[in-house]
N, C-alpha and C. Protein backbone atom coordinates (compact mmCIF):
# COMPACT_ATOMS: atom_id res chain seq x y z
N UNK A 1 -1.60 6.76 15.45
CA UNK A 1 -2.82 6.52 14.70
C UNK A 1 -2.93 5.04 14.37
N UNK A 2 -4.13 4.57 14.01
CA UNK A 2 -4.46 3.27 14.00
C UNK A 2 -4.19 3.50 12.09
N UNK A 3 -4.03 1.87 11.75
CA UNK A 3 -3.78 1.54 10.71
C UNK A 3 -4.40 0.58 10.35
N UNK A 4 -5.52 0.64 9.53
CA UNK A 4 -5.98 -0.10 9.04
C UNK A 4 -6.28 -0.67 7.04
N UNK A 5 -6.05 -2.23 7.18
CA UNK A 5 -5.83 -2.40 5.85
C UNK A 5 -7.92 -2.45 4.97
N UNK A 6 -7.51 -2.14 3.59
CA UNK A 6 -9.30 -2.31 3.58
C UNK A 6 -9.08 -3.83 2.65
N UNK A 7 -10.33 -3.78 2.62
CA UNK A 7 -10.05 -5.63 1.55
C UNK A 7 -9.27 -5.41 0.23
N UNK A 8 -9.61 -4.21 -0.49
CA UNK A 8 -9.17 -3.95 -1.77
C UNK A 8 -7.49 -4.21 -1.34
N UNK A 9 -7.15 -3.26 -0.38
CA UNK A 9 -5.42 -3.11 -0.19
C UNK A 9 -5.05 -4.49 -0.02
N UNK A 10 -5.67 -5.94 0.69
CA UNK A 10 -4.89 -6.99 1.02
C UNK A 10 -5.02 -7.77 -0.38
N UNK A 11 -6.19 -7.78 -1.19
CA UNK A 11 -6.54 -8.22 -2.10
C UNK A 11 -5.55 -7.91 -3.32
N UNK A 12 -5.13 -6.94 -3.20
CA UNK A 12 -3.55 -6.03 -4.25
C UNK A 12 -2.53 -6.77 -3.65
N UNK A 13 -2.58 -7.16 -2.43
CA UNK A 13 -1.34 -7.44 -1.78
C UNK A 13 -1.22 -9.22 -2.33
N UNK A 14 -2.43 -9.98 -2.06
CA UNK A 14 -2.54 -11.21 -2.77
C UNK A 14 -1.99 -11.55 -4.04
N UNK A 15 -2.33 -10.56 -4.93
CA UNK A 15 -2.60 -10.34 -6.19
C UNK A 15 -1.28 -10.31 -6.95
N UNK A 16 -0.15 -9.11 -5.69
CA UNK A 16 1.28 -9.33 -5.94
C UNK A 16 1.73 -10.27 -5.83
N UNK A 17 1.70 -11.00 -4.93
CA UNK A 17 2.30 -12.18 -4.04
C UNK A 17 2.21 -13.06 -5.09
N UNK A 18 0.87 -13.94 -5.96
CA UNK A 18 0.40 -14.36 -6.75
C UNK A 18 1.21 -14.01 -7.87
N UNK A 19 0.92 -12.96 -8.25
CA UNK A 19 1.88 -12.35 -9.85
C UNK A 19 3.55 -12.58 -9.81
N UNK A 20 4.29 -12.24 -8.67
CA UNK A 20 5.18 -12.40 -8.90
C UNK A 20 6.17 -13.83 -8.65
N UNK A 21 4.77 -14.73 -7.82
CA UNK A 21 5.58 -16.27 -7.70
C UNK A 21 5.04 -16.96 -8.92
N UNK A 22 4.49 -16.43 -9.73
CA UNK A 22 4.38 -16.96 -11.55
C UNK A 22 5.76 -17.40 -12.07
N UNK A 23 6.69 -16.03 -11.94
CA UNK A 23 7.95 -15.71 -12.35
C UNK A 23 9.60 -16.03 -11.86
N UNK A 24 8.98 -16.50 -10.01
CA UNK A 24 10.26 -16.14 -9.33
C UNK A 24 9.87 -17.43 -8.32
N UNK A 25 10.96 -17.28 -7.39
CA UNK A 25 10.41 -18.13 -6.22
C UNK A 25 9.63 -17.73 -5.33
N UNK A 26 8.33 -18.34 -4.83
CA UNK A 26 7.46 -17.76 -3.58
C UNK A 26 7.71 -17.22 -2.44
N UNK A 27 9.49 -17.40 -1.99
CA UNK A 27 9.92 -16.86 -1.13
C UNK A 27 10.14 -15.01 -1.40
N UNK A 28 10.36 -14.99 -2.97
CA UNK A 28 10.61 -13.60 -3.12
C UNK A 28 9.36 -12.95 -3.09
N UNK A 29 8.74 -13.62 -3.62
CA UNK A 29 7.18 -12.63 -4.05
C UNK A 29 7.19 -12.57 -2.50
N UNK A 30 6.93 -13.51 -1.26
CA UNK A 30 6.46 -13.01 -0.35
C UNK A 30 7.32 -11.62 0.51
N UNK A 31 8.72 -12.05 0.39
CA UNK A 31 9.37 -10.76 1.05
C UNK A 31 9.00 -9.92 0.33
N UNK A 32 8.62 -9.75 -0.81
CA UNK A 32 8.17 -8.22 -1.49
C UNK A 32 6.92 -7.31 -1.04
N UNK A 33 5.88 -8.55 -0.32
CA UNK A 33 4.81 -8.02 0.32
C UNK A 33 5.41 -7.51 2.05
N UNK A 34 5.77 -8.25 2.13
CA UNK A 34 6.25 -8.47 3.88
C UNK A 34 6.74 -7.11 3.40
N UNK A 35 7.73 -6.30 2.55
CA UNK A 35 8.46 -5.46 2.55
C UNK A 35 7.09 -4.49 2.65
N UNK A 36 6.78 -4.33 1.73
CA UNK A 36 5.13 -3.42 1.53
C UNK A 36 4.85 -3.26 2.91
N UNK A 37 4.30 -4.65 3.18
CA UNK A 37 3.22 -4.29 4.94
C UNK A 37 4.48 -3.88 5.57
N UNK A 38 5.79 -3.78 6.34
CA UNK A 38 6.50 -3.69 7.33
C UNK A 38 6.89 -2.43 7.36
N UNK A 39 7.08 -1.86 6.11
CA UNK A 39 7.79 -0.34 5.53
C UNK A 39 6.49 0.52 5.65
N UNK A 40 5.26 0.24 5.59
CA UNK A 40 3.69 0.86 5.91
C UNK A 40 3.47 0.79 7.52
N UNK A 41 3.26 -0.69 8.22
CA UNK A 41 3.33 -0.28 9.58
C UNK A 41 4.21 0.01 10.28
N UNK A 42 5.29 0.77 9.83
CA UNK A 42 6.66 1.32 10.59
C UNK A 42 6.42 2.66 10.24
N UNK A 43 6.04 3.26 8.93
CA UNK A 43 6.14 4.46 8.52
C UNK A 43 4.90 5.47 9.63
N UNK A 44 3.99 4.84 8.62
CA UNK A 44 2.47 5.66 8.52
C UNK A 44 2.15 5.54 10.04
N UNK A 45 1.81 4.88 11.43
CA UNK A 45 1.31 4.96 12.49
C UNK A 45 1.99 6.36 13.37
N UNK A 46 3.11 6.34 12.64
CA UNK A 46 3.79 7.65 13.46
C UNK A 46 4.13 8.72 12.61
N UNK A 47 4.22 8.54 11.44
CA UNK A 47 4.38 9.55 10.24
C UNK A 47 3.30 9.31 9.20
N UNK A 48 1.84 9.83 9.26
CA UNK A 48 0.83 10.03 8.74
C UNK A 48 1.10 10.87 7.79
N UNK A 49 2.04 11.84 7.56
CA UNK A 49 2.19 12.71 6.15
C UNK A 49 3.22 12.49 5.89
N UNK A 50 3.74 11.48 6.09
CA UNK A 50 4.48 10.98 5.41
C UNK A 50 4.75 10.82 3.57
N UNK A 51 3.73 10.29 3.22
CA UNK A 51 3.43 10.18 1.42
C UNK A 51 3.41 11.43 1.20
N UNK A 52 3.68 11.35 -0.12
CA UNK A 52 3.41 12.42 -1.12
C UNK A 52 1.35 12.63 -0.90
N UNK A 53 1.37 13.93 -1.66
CA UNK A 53 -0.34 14.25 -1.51
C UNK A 53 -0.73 12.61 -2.97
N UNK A 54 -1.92 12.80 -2.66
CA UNK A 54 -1.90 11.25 -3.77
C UNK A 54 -2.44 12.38 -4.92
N UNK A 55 -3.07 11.43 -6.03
CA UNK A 55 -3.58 11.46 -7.27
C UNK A 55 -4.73 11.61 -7.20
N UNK A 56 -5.38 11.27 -6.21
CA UNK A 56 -6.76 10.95 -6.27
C UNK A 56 -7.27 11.88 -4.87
N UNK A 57 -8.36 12.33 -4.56
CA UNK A 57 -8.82 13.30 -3.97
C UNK A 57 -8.83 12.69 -2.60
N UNK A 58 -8.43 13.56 -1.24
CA UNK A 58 -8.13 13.24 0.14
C UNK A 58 -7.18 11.94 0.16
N UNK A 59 -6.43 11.77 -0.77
CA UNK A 59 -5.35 10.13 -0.66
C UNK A 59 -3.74 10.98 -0.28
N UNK A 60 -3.01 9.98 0.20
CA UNK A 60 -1.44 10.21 0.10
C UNK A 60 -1.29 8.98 -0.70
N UNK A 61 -0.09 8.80 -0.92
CA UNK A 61 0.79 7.90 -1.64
C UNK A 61 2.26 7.79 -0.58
N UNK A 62 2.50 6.68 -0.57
CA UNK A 62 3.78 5.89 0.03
C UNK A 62 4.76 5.46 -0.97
N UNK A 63 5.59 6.07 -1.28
CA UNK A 63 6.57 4.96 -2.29
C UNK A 63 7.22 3.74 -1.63
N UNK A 64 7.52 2.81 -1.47
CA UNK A 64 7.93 1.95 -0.64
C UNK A 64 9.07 1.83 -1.82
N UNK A 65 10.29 1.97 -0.20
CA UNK A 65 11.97 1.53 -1.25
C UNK A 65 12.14 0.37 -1.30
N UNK A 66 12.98 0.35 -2.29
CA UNK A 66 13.48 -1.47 -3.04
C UNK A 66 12.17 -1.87 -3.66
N UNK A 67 11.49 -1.74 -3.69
CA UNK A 67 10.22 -2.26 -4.82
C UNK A 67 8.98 -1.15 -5.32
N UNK A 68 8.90 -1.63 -6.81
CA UNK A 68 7.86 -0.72 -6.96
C UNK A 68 6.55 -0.65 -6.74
N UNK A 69 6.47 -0.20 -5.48
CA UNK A 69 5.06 -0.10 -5.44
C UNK A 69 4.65 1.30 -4.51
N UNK A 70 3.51 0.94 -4.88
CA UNK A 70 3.15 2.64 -4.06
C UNK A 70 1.74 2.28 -3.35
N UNK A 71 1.83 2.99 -1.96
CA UNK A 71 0.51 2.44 -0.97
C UNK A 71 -0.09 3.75 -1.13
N UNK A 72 -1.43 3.47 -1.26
CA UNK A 72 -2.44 4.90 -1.47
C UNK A 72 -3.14 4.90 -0.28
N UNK A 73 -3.06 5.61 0.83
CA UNK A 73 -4.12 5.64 1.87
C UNK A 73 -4.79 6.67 1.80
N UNK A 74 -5.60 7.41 3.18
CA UNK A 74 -6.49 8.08 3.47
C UNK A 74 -5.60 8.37 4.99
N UNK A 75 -6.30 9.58 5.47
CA UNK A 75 -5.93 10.06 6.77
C UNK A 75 -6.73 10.10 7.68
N UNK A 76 -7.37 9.83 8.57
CA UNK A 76 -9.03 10.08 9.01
C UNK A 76 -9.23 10.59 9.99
N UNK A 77 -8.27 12.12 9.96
CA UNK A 77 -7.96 12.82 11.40
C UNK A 77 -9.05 12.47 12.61
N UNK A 78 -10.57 12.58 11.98
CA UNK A 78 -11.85 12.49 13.01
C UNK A 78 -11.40 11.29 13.85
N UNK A 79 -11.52 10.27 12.80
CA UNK A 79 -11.38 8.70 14.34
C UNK A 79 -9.82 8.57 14.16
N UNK A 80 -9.06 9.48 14.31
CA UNK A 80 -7.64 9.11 14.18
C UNK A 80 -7.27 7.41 13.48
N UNK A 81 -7.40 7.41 12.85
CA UNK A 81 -7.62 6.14 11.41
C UNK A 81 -6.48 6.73 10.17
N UNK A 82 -6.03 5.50 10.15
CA UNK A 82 -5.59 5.39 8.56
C UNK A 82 -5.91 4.58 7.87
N UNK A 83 -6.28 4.61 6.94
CA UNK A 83 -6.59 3.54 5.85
C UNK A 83 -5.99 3.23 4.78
N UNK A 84 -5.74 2.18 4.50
CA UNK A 84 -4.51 1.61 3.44
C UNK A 84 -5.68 1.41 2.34
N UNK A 85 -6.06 2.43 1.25
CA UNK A 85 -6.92 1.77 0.28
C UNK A 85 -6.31 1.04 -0.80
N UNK A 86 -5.64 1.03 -1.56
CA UNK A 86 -4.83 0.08 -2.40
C UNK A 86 -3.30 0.06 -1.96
N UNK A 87 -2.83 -1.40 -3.08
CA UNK A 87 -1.12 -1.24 -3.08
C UNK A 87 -1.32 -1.90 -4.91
N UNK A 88 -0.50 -0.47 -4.89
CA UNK A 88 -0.16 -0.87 -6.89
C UNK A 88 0.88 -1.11 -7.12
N UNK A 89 1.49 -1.72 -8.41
CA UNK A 89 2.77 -1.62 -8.67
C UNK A 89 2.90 0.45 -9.67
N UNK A 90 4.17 0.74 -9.23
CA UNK A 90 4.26 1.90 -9.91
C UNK A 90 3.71 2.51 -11.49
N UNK A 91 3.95 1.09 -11.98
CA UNK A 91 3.67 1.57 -13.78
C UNK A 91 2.09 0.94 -14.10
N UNK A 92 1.26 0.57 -13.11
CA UNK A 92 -0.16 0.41 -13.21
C UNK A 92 -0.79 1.58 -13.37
N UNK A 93 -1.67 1.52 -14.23
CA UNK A 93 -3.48 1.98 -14.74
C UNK A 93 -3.59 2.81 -12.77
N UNK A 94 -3.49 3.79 -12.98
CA UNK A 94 -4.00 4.01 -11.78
C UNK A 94 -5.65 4.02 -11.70
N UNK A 95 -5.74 3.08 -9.99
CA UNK A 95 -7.33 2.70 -9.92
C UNK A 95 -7.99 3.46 -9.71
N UNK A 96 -9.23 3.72 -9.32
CA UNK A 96 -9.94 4.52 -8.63
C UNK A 96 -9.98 3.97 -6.70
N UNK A 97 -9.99 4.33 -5.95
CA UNK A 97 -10.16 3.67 -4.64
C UNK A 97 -11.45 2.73 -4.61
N UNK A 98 -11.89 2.89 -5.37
CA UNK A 98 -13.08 1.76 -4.58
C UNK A 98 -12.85 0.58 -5.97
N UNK A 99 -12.40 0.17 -6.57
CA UNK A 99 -12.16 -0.49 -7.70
C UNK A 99 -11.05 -0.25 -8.59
């Protein structure tokens, strides 16, 4: 299946990257994303049920190991599609997908 990221998901992914080179060195914040995207396009293209069922209606959830975060996609059996709609950290406000 194809994997695709939406703006919201890279925009979370920025957002980490950003938040956590506040605190640390930019090298870490970035392996923390690299970890996110690499552990998502290794998983999900060949293991689509992979996640847990999500929170939110037609979503899964990804826990990604060594960091907290969790990828919320969609499945889109019709155009064989996946969609990465957000990446949160675990103890976040859970969003709604479109905001």
């Amino acid at each position: 299946m194809q994997l695709n990221w939406t703006d919201l998901a890279v925009a979370d992914l920025d957002y980490v990257e950003e938040y956590i080179s506040k605190e640390n060195d930019p090298v870490v914040a970035i392996d923390v994303v690299l970890n996110a995207i690499n552990s998502t396009e290794l998983i999900l293209p060949n293991h689509p049920l992979a996640g847990r069922l999500g929170r939110l209606k037609d979503t899964r959830e990804l826990v990604i190991d060594g960091v907290p975060f969790i990828v919320i996609y969609r499945v889109e059996e019709s155009l064989q599609q996946l969609q990465v709609l957000r990446v949160i950290h675990d103890s976040q406000q859970w969003p709604g997908v479109n905001g």
